[in-house]
Structures are given as structure tokens and as C-alpha cells.
Protein backbone atom coordinates (compact mmCIF):
# COMPACT_ATOMS: atom_id res chain seq x y z
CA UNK A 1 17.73 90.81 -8.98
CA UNK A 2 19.27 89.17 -12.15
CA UNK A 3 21.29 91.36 -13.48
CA UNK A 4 22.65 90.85 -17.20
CA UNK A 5 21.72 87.07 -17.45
CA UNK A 6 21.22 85.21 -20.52
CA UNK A 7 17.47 84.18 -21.90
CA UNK A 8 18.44 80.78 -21.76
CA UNK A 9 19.62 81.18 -17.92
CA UNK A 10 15.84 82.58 -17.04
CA UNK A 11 14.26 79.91 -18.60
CA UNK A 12 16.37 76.88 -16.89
CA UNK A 13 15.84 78.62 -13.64
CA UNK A 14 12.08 77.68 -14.09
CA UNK A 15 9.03 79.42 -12.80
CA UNK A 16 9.88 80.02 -9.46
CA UNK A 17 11.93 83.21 -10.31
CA UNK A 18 9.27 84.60 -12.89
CA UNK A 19 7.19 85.85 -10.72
CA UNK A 20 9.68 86.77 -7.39
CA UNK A 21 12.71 88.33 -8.93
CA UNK A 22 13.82 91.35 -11.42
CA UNK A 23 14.94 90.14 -13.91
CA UNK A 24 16.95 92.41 -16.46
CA UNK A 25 18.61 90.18 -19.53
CA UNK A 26 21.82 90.46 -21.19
CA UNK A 27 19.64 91.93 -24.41
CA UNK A 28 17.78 94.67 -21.71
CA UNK A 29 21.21 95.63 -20.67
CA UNK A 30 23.03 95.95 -24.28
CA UNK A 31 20.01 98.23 -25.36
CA UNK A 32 19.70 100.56 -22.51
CA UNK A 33 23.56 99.83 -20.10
CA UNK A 34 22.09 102.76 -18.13
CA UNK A 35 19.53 100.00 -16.37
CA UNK A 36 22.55 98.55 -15.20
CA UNK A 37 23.33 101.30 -12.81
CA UNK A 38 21.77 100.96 -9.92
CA UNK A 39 21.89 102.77 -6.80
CA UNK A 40 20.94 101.54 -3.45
CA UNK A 41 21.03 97.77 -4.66
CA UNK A 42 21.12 96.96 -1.25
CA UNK A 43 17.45 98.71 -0.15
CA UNK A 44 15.96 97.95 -3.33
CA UNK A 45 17.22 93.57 -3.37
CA UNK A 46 17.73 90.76 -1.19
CA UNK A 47 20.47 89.83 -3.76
CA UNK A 48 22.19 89.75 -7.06
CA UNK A 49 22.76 86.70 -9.45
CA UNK A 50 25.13 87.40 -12.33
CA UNK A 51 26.48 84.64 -14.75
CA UNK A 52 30.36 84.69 -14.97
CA UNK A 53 30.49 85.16 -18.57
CA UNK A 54 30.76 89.18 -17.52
CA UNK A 55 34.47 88.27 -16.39
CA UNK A 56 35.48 87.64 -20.03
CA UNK A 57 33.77 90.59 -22.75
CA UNK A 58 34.96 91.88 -25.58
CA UNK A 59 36.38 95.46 -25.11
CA UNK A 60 33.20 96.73 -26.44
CA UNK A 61 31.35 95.56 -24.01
CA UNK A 62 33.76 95.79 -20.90
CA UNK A 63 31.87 99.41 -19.20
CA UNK A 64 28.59 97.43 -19.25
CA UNK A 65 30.08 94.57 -17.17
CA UNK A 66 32.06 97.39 -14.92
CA UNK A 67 28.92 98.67 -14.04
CA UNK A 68 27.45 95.09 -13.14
CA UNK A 69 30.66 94.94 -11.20
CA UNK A 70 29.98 98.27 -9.45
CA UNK A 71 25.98 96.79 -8.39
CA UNK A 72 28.23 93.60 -6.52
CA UNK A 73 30.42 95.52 -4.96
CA UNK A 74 27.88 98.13 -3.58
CA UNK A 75 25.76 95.11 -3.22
CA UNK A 76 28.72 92.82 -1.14
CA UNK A 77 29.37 95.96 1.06
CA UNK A 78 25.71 96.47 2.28
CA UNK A 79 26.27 92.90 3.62
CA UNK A 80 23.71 91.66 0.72
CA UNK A 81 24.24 88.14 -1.33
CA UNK A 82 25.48 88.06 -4.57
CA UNK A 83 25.44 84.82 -6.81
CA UNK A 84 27.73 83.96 -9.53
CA UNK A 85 26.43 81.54 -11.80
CA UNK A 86 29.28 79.84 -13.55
CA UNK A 87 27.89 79.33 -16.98
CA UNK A 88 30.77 79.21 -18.65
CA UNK A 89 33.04 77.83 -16.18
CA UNK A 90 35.55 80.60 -16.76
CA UNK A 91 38.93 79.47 -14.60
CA UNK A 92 39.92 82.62 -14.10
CA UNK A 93 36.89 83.99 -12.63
CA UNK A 94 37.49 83.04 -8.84
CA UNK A 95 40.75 84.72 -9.05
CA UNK A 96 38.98 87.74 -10.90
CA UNK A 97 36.12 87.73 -7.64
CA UNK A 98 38.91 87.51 -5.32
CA UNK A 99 40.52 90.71 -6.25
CA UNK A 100 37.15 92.45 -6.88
CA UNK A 101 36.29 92.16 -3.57
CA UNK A 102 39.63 92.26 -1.50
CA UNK A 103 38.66 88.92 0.38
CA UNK A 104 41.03 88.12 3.22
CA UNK A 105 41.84 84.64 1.65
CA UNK A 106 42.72 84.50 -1.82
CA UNK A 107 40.53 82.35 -3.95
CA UNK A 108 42.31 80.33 -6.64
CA UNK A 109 40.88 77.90 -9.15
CA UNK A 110 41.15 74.35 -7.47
CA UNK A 111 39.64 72.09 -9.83
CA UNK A 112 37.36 71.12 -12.74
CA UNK A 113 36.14 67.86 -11.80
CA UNK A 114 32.78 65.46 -11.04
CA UNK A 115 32.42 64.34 -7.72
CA UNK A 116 29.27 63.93 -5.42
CA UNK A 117 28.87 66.85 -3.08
CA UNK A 118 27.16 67.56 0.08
CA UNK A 119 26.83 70.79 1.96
CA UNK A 120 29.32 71.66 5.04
CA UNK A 121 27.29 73.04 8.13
CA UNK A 122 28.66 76.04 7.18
CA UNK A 123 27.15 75.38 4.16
CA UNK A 124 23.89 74.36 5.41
CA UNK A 125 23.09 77.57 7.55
CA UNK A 126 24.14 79.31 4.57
CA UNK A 127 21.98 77.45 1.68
CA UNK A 128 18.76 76.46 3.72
CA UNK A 129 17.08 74.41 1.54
CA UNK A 130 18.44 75.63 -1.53
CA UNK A 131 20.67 72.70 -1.55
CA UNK A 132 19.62 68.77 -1.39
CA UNK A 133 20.40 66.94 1.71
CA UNK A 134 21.66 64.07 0.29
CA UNK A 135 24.76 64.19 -2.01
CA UNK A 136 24.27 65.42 -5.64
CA UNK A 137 26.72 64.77 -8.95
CA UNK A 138 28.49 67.65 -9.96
CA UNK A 139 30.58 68.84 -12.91
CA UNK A 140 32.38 71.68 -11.55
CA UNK A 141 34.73 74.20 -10.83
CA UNK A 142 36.28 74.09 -7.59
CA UNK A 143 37.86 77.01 -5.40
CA UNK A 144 40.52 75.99 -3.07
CA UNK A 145 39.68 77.27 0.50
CA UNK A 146 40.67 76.89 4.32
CA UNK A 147 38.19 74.13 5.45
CA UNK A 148 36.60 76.52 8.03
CA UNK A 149 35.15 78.39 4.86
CA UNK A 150 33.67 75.46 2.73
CA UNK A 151 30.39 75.06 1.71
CA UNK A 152 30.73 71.61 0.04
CA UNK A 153 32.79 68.73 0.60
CA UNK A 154 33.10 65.48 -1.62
CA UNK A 155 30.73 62.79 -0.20
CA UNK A 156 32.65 59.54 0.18
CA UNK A 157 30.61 56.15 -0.32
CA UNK A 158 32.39 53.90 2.64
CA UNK A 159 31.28 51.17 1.30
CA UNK A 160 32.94 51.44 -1.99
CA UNK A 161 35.91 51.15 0.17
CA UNK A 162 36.91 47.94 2.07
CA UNK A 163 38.84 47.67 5.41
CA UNK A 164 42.00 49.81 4.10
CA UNK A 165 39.73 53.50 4.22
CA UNK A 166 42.71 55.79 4.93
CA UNK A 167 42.42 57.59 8.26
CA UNK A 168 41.71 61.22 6.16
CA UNK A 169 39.12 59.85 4.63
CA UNK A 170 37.02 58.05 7.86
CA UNK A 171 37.35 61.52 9.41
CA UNK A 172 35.99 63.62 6.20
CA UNK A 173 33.37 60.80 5.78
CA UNK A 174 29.67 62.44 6.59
């Protein structure tokens, strides 16, 4: 289910949702909110995808994105997957999902930076396939995490490095 994403998101997603997924826009939602309460999520979707723009509205609009809110939580506590697209890149959104959800660690903004990331094993048996094998380049926000709980790690090219490659860094290396 996409639930209260932008146009613009639909179409970059490609094909491959069009035909596989529920799709119900930002527009569907502002002219009937009531399609935004769902009940059940859980029997009815494998998952949820939101776009973090919902953590920053206008008062006007702030019982729509409670009830989006109220879908991921229901969603989160039937086990089910819930994506949050970070569109906007809001910095105070991981803090914002941390409380929502009263996760045993804390998540904090870490960083906003490029880097080339791989997946984690963690992160592997998590993703599938969704994610490249090899390392892709990133602009990002970052949430700061024990490393038990990572998905992605910075790849490091050793051989941008000559014999000084601090000992951190050989171990971290994939």
C-alpha cells in the first residue's frame, strides 16, 4: 500500500508498482481523509510506504497525517513493514519515528552526507534483492545506530588507501 504519496513519487517508482500495489495519492487522501483510515492494514497489505513529508504539515492538514500515522502503527504492531521514503530529507523525522513507535534504541539524526553504501548481512536478509550487491552513491540521511542493527555501512575502496589503512578501517572493509 502507498499511502498519501506524491504523483511525482508513483511515477519515479516506475511500472513495477502500477500494477502490484494500492496506491492512494496525497490528492486521493486530501479529497476523501476517510480513505486514509484503514482497519486491518495488516490482513489487507504486505506493507506500507509513506514519504516523510507527513512529519512536517501545516496544522490544517495534521489529522490526515495522524491517521496515516495510526495505519503504521497498527501496521508495525501486526509485525508488517512499513517504508519511509525520505523525500524531503526532513532531520527531524528519525527522531519523530523513534517516538512513534517506542523503539528500544533511540534513533537520532546521524548525518547528511554522500558516501558509497553496501548492505550489512543484516541488511541483506532484510532487503533481498531490493538492494544492489555492489556499493551504490548515496546522498543521504543517516540514523545513528548500535552496529548490530545496521543495514548499510560505508564501502571503503582499499586501494584508495596506501600501506597506513588504520586498523578500524581494515576491519569495517567488506
Amino acid at each position: 500500500l502507498f499511502l498519501g504519496v506524491d504523483t511525482w513519487y508513483v511515477d519515479t517508482c516506475g511500472d513495477a508498482i502500477k500494477g502490484h500495489s494500492v496506491v492512494l495519492t496525497e490528492e486521493t487522501l486530501l479529497n476523501d481523509p476517510h480513505q486514509a483510515k484503514i482497519c486491518n492494514v495488516s490482513k489487507k497489505y504486505r506493507a506500507v510506504v509513506i514519504t516523510d513529508d507527513w512529519f512536517d504539515v501545516d496544522e490544517e492538514y495534521q489529522s490526515l497525517a495522524n491517521n496515516i500515522f495510526q495505519v503504521l502503527k497498527d501496521m508495525y504492531q501486526a509485525g508488517g513493514s512499513i517504508v519511509i521514503a525520505a523525500t524531503i530529507g526532513l532531520f527531524s523525522a528519525p527522531r519523530q519515528i523513534s517516538k512513534m513507535f517506542c523503539f528500544d534504541t533511540p534513533w537520532e539524526f546521524g548525518a547528511y552526507t554522500t558516501m558509497n553504501m553496501i548492505t550489512t548481512p543484516l541488511g541483506r536478509e532484510i532487503l533481498r534483492d531490493s538492494f544492489p550487491e555492489k556499493s551504490v552513491y548515496t546522498k543521504a540521511n543517516f540514523v545513528k545506530t548500535s552496529p548490530e542493527e545496521c543495514l548499510f555501512q560505508e564501502y571503503i575502496y582499499l586501494e584508495t588507501y596506501e600501506d597506513d589503512i588504520p586498523s578500524p578501517v581494515k576491519d569495517n572493509a567488506p
